[in-house]
Protein backbone atom coordinates (compact mmCIF):
# COMPACT_ATOMS: atom_id res chain seq x y z
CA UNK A 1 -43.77 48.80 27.60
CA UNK A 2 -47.42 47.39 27.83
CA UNK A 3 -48.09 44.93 24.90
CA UNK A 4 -50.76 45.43 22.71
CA UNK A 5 -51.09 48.98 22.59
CA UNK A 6 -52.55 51.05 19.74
CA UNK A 7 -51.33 55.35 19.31
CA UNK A 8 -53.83 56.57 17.11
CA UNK A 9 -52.68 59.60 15.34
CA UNK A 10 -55.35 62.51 14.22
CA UNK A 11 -56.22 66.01 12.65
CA UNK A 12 -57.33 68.31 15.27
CA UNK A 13 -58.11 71.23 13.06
CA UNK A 14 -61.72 70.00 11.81
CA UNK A 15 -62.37 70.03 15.62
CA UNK A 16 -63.67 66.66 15.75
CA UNK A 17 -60.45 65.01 17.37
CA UNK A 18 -58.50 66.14 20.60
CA UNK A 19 -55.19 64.86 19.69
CA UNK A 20 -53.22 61.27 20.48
CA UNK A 21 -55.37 58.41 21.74
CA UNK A 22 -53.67 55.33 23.44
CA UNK A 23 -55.95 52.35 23.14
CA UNK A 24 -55.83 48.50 24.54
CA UNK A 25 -56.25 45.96 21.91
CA UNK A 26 -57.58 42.61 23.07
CA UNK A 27 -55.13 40.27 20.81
CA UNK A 28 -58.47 37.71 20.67
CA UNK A 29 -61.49 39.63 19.78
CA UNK A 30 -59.18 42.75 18.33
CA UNK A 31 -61.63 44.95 20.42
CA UNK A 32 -60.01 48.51 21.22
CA UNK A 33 -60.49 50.20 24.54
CA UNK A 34 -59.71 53.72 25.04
CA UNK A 35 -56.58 54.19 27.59
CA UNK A 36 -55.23 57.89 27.71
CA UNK A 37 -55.92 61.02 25.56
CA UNK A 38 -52.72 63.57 24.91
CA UNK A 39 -54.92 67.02 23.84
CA UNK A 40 -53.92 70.31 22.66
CA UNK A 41 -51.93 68.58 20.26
CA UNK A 42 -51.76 70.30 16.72
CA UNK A 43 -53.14 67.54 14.02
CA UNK A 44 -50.19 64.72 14.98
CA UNK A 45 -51.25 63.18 11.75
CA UNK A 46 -48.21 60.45 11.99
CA UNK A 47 -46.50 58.63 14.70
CA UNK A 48 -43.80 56.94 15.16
CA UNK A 49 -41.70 55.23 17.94
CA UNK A 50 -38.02 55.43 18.92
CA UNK A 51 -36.50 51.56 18.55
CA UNK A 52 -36.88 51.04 21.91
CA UNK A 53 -40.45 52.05 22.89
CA UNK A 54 -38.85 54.65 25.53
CA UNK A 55 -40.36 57.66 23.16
CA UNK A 56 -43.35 58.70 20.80
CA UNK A 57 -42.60 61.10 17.93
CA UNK A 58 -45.47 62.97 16.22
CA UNK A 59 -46.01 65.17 13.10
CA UNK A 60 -47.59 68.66 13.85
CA UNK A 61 -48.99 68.89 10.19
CA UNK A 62 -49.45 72.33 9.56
CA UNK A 63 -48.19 75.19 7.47
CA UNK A 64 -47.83 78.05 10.25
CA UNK A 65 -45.56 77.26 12.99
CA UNK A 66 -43.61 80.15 14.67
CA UNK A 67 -44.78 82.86 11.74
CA UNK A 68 -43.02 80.72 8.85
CA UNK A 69 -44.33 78.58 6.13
CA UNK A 70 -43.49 75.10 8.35
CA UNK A 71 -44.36 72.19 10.46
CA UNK A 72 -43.37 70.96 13.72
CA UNK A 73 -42.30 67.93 15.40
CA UNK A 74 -43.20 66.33 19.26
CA UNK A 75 -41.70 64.26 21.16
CA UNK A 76 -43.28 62.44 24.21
CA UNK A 77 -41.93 60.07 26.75
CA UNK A 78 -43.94 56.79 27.55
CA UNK A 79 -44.90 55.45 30.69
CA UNK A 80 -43.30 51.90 30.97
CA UNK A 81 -45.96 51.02 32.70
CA UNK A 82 -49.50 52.34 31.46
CA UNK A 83 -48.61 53.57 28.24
CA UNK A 84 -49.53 57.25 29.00
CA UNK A 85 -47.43 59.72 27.19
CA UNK A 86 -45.81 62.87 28.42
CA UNK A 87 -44.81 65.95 26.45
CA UNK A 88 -40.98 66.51 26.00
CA UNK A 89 -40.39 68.45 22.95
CA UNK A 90 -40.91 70.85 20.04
CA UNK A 91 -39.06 71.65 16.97
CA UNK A 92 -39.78 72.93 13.58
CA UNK A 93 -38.70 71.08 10.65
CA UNK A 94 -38.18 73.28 7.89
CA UNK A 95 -41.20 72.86 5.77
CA UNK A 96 -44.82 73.22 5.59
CA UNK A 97 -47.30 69.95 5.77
CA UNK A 98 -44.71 67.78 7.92
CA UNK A 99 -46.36 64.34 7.14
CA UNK A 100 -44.67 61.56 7.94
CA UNK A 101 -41.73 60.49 10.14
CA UNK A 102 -39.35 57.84 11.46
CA UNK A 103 -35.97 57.25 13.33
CA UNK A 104 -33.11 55.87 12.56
CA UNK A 105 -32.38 52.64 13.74
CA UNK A 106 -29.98 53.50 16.71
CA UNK A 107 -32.54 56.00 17.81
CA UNK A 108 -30.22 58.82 17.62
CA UNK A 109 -31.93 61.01 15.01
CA UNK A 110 -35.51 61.61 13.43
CA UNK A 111 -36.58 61.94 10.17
CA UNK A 112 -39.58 63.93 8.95
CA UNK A 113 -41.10 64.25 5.32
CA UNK A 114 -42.68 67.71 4.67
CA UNK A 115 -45.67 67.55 2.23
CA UNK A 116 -45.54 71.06 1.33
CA UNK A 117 -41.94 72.06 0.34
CA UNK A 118 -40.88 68.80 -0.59
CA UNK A 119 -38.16 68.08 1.93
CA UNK A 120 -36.57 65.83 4.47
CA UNK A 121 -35.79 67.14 7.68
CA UNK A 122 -32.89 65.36 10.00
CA UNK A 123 -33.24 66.23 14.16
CA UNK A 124 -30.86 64.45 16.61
CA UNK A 125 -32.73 62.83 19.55
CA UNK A 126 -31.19 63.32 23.03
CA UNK A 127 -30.96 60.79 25.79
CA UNK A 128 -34.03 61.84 27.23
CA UNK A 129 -36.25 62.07 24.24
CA UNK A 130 -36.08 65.91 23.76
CA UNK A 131 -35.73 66.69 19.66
CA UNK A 132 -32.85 69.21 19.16
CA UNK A 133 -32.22 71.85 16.43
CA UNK A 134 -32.65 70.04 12.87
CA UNK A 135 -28.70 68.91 11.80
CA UNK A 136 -29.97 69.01 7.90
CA UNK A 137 -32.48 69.91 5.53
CA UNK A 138 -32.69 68.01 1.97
CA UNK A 139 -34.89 70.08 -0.40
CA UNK A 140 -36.04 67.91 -3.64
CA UNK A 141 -35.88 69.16 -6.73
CA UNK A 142 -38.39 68.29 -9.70
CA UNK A 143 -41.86 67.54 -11.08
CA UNK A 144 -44.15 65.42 -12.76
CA UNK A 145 -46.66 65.13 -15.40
CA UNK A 146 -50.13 64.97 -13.00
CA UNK A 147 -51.76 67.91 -11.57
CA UNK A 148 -50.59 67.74 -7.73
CA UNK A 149 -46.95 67.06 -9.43
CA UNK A 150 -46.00 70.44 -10.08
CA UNK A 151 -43.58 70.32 -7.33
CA UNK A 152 -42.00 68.11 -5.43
CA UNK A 153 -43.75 66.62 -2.15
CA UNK A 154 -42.17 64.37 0.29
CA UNK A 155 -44.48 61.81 1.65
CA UNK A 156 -43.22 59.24 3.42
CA UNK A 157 -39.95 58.24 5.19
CA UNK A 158 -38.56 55.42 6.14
CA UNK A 159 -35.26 53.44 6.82
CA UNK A 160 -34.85 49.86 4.53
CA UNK A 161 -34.49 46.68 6.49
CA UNK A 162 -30.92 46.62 6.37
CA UNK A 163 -30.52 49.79 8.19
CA UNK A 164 -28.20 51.41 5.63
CA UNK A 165 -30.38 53.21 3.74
CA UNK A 166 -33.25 56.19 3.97
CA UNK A 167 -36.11 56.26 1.99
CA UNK A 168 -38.37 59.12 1.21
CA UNK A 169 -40.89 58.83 -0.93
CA UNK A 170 -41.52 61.75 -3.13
CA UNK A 171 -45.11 61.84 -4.49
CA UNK A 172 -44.57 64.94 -7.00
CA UNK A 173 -41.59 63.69 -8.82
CA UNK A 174 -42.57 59.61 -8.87
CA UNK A 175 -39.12 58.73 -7.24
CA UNK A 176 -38.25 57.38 -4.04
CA UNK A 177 -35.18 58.78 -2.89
CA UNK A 178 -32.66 56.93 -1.50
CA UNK A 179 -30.06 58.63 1.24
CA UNK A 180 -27.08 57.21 3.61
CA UNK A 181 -27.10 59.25 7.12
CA UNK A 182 -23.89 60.66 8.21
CA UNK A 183 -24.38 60.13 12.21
CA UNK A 184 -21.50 61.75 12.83
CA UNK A 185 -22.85 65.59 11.05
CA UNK A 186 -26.65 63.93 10.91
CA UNK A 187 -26.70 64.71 6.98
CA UNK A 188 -28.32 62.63 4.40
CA UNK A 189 -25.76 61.54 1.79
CA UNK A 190 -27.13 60.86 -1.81
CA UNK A 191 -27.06 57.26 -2.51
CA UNK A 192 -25.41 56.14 -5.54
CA UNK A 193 -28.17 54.94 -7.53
CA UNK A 194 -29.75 58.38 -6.20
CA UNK A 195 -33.53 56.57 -6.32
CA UNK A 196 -35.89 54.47 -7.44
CA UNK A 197 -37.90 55.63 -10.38
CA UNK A 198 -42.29 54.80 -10.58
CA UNK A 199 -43.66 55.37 -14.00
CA UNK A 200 -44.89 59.09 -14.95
CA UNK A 201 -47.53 60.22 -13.16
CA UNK A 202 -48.00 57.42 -10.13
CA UNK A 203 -47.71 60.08 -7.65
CA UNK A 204 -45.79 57.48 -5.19
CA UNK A 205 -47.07 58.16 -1.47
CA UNK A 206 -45.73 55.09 0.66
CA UNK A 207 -43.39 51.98 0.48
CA UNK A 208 -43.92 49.04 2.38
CA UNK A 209 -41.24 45.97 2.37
CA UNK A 210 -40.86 42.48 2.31
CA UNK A 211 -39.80 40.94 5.24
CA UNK A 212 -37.16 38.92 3.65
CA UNK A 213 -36.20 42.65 2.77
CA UNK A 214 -35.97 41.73 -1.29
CA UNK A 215 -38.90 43.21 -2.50
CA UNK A 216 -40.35 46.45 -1.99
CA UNK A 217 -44.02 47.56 -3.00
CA UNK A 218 -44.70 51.32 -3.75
CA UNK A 219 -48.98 52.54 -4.32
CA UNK A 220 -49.30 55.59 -6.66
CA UNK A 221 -51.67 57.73 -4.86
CA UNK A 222 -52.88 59.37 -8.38
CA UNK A 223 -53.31 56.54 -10.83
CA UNK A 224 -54.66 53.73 -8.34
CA UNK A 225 -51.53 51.48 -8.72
CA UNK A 226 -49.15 49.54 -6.35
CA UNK A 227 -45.88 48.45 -8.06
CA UNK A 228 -43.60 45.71 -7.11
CA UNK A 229 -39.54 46.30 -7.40
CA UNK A 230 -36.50 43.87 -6.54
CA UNK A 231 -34.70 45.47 -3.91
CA UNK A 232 -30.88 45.25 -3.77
CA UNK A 233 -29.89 45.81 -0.21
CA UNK A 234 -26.28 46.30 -0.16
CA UNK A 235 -26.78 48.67 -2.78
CA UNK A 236 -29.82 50.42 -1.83
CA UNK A 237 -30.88 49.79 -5.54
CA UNK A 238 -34.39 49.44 -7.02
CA UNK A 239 -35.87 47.33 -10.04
CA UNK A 240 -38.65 47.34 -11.22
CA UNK A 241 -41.17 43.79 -11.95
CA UNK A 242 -44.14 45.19 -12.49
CA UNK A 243 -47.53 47.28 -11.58
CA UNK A 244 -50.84 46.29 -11.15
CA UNK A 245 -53.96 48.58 -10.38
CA UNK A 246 -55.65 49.12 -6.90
CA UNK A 247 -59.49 48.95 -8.09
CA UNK A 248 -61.88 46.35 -9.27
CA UNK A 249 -61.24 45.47 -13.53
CA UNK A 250 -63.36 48.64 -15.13
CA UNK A 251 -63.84 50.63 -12.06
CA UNK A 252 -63.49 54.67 -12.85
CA UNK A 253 -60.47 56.07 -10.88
CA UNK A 254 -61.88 59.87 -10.85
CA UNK A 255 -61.96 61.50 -7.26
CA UNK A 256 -60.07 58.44 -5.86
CA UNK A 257 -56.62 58.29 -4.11
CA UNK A 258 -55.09 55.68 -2.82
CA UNK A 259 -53.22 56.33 1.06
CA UNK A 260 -51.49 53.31 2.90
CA UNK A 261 -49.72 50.36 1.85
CA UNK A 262 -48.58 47.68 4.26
CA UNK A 263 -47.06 44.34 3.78
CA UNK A 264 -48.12 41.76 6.61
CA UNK A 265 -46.20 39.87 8.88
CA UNK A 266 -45.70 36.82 7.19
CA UNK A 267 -44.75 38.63 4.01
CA UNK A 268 -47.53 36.71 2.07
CA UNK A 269 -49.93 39.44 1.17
CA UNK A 270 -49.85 43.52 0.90
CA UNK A 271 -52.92 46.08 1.40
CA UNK A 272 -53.26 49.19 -0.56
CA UNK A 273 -56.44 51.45 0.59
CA UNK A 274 -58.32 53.26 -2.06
CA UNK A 275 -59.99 56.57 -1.05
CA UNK A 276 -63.19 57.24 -2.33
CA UNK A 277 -63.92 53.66 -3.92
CA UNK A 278 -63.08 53.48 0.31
CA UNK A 279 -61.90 49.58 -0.53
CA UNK A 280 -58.70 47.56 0.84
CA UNK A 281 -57.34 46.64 -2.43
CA UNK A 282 -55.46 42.85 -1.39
CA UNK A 283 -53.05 41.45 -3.06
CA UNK A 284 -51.09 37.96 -2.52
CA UNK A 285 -47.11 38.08 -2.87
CA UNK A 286 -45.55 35.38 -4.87
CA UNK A 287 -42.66 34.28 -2.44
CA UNK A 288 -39.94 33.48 -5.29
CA UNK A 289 -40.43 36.30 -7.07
CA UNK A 290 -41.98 39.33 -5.72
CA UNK A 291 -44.65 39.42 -8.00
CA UNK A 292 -48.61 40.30 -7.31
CA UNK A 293 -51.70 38.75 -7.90
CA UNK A 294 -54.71 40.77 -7.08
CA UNK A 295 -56.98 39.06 -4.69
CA UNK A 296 -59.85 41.25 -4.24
CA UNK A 297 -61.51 44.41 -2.57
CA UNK A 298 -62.82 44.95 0.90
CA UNK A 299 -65.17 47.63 1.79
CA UNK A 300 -63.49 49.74 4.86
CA UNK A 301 -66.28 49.85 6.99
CA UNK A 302 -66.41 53.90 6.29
CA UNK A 303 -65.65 56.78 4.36
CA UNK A 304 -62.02 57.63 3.61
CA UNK A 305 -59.49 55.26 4.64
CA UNK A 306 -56.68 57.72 5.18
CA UNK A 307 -54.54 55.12 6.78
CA UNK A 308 -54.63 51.70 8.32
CA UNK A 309 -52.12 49.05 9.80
CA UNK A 310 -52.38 45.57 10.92
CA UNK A 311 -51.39 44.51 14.37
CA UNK A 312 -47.55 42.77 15.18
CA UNK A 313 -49.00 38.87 14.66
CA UNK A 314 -51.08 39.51 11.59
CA UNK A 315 -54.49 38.75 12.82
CA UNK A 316 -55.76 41.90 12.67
CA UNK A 317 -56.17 44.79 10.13
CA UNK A 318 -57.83 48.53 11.24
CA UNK A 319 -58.72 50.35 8.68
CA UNK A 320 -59.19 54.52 9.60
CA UNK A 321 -62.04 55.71 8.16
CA UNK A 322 -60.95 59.86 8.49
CA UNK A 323 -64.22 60.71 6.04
CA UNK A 324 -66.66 58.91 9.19
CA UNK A 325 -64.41 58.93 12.27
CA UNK A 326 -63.86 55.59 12.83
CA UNK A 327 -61.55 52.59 13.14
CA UNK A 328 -62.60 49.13 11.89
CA UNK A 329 -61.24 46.07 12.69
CA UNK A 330 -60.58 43.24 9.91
CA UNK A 331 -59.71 39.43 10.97
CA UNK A 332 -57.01 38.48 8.38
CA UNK A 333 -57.73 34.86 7.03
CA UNK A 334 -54.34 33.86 7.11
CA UNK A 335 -54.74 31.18 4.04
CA UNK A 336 -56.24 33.58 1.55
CA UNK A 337 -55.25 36.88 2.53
CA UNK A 338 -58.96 37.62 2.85
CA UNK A 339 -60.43 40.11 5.56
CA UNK A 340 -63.88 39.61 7.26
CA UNK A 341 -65.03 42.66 9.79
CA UNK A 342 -65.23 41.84 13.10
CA UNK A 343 -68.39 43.84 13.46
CA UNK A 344 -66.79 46.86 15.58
CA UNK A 345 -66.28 50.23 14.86
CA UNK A 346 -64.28 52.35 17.39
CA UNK A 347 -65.06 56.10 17.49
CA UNK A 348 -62.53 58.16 17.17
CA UNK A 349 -62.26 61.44 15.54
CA UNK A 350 -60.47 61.73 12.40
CA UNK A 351 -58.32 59.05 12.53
CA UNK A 352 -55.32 59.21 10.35
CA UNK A 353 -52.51 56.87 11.43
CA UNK A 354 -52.48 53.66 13.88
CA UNK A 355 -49.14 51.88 15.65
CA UNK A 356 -48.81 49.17 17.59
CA UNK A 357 -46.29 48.44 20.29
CA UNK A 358 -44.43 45.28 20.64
CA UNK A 359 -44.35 45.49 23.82
């Protein structure tokens, strides 16, 4: 696999995207150029490669696939040499607004988080990339005290460092769940303690964890927050330090969400994005404790920063501005934490998710 290559995930349905772009990222100037185009893809919102590079997975978010209330799931193959991806596979996953996805960490089976329903679908992988028949469906069960948390709604999934464990971070019950996968039957196993519990009415949307894999950092999309927990990895256990809010000391939070959360490389500093105040929120890590100290707030270049990521050495953070179709590139000051634009902005139509290979 090519290094320093960026799959930019999109919604196609406002007609302003044509599905997967593949871009070149110069690792100096963190320029993108535009490399291959998948189309007549169905809003591939998320992404998300198999360990080895050999595969691209991708969320068809949607709540009408084959005349039921559900998403789908694609799988592509990817050209060792270019980059350019090639259509495998299609499965659906058992419920509607399929958001968010990952594999496990032999590459044997996927994972997928559906919005909608509030489940976690489980689909083996073959050989050859092609997604099978789904091996389980775990439905959540609960709600919360905010107005989008009348039902559960699975947001974001995602295996822990260690490998052991499967996270899925439920947004309308303010819990992340925490599963062990069965590979021989590919069923999720309740973990024993069964989550992680936010405070009422955080609406959790992602995690993001520390590299040393002791500390985990959770933003509530609803009340502007990003919480910091201990992590206990052998027993897939969470604790709680403390929480801390996402906008500027007597900003108004009404109309705003927050979307991604990302820890960088070095494990020094995390990133929440806040939609509508359309900010990086930035936030230095203290190293012997997990602990946060808000930093400051970036402007993302745009409107809506749905979702961005920062490239494998930590220079660079893109922010995806879905509200003005755009990507903007941040140089990360690697002593403060601090991000300065680079002065690009890379078309691209409704961007909503960004990976990097490793190449």
């Amino acid at each position: 696999m090519p290094p320093n290559l960026v799959y930019v995930g999109t919604y196609t349905k406002p007609g302003r995207s044509e599905g997967i772009y593949v871009f070149g990222m110069d690792p100096t100037s963190g320029r993108l150029e535009p490399r291959h185009t998948v189309r007549d893809v169905v809003n591939p919102s998320f992404l998300a490669f198999d360990p080895h590079e050999r595969f691209l997975f991708a969320v068809n978010e949607t709540n009408d696939y084959e005349g039921k209330e559900q998403g789908a799931v694609s799988s592509f193959a990817i050209d060792p040499s270019s980059g350019n991806l090639t259509f495998l596979s299609k499965q659906p996953t058992g419920g509607g607004d399929s958001c968010h996805l990952c594999t496990d960490p032999t590459g044997r089976y996927l994972f997928v988080a559906n919005h909608e329903h509030g489940n976690v679908a489980v689909l083996p992988i073959g050989e050859d990339g092609r997604l099978g028949p789904m091996t389980d469906l775990r439905q959540h069960e609960g709600s919360g005290p905010g107005p989008s948390q009348q039902g559960p709604h699975a947001h974001f999934v995602t295996t822990d460092p260690t490998g052991r464990f499967v996270m899925v971070v439920d947004k309308g019950i303010d819990r992340v769940m925490v599963y062990r996968l069965d590979a021989g039957s590919g069923k999720l196993v309740p973990n024993d303690p069964p989550h992680g519990q936010l405070h009422p009415g955080a609406a959790p949307r992602h995690i993001a964890f520390h590299p040393n894999g002791r500390y985990a950092y959770v933003n509530g999309e609803a009340d502007m927050t990003i919480t910091a927990f201990a992590y206990d990895g052998a027993r897939g256990a969470f604790e709680e330090l403390h929480y801390l809010s996402t906008l500027p000391e007597g900003a108004g939070a009404d109309g705003y969400s927050t979307a991604q959360i990302v820890v960088e490389p070095s494990g020094r500093y995390v990133y929440v994005s806040n939609r509508g105040h359309d900010t990086i929120a930035m936030f230095a890590i203290d190293q012997t404790n997990g602990r946060l100290r808000a930093i400051g707030h970036e402007p993302s270049g745009g409107r809506t920063p749905r979702n961005f990521n920062v490239d494998p050495s930590g220079t660079f953070l893109y922010a995806a501005n879905q509200g003005t179709d755009t990507i903007v590139p941040f140089r990360i000051d690697r002593a403060s934490g601090k991000l300065t634009p680079t002065g690009d902005a890379i078309p691209v139509g409704s961007p909503v998710c960004l990976i990097f290979t490793r190449g």
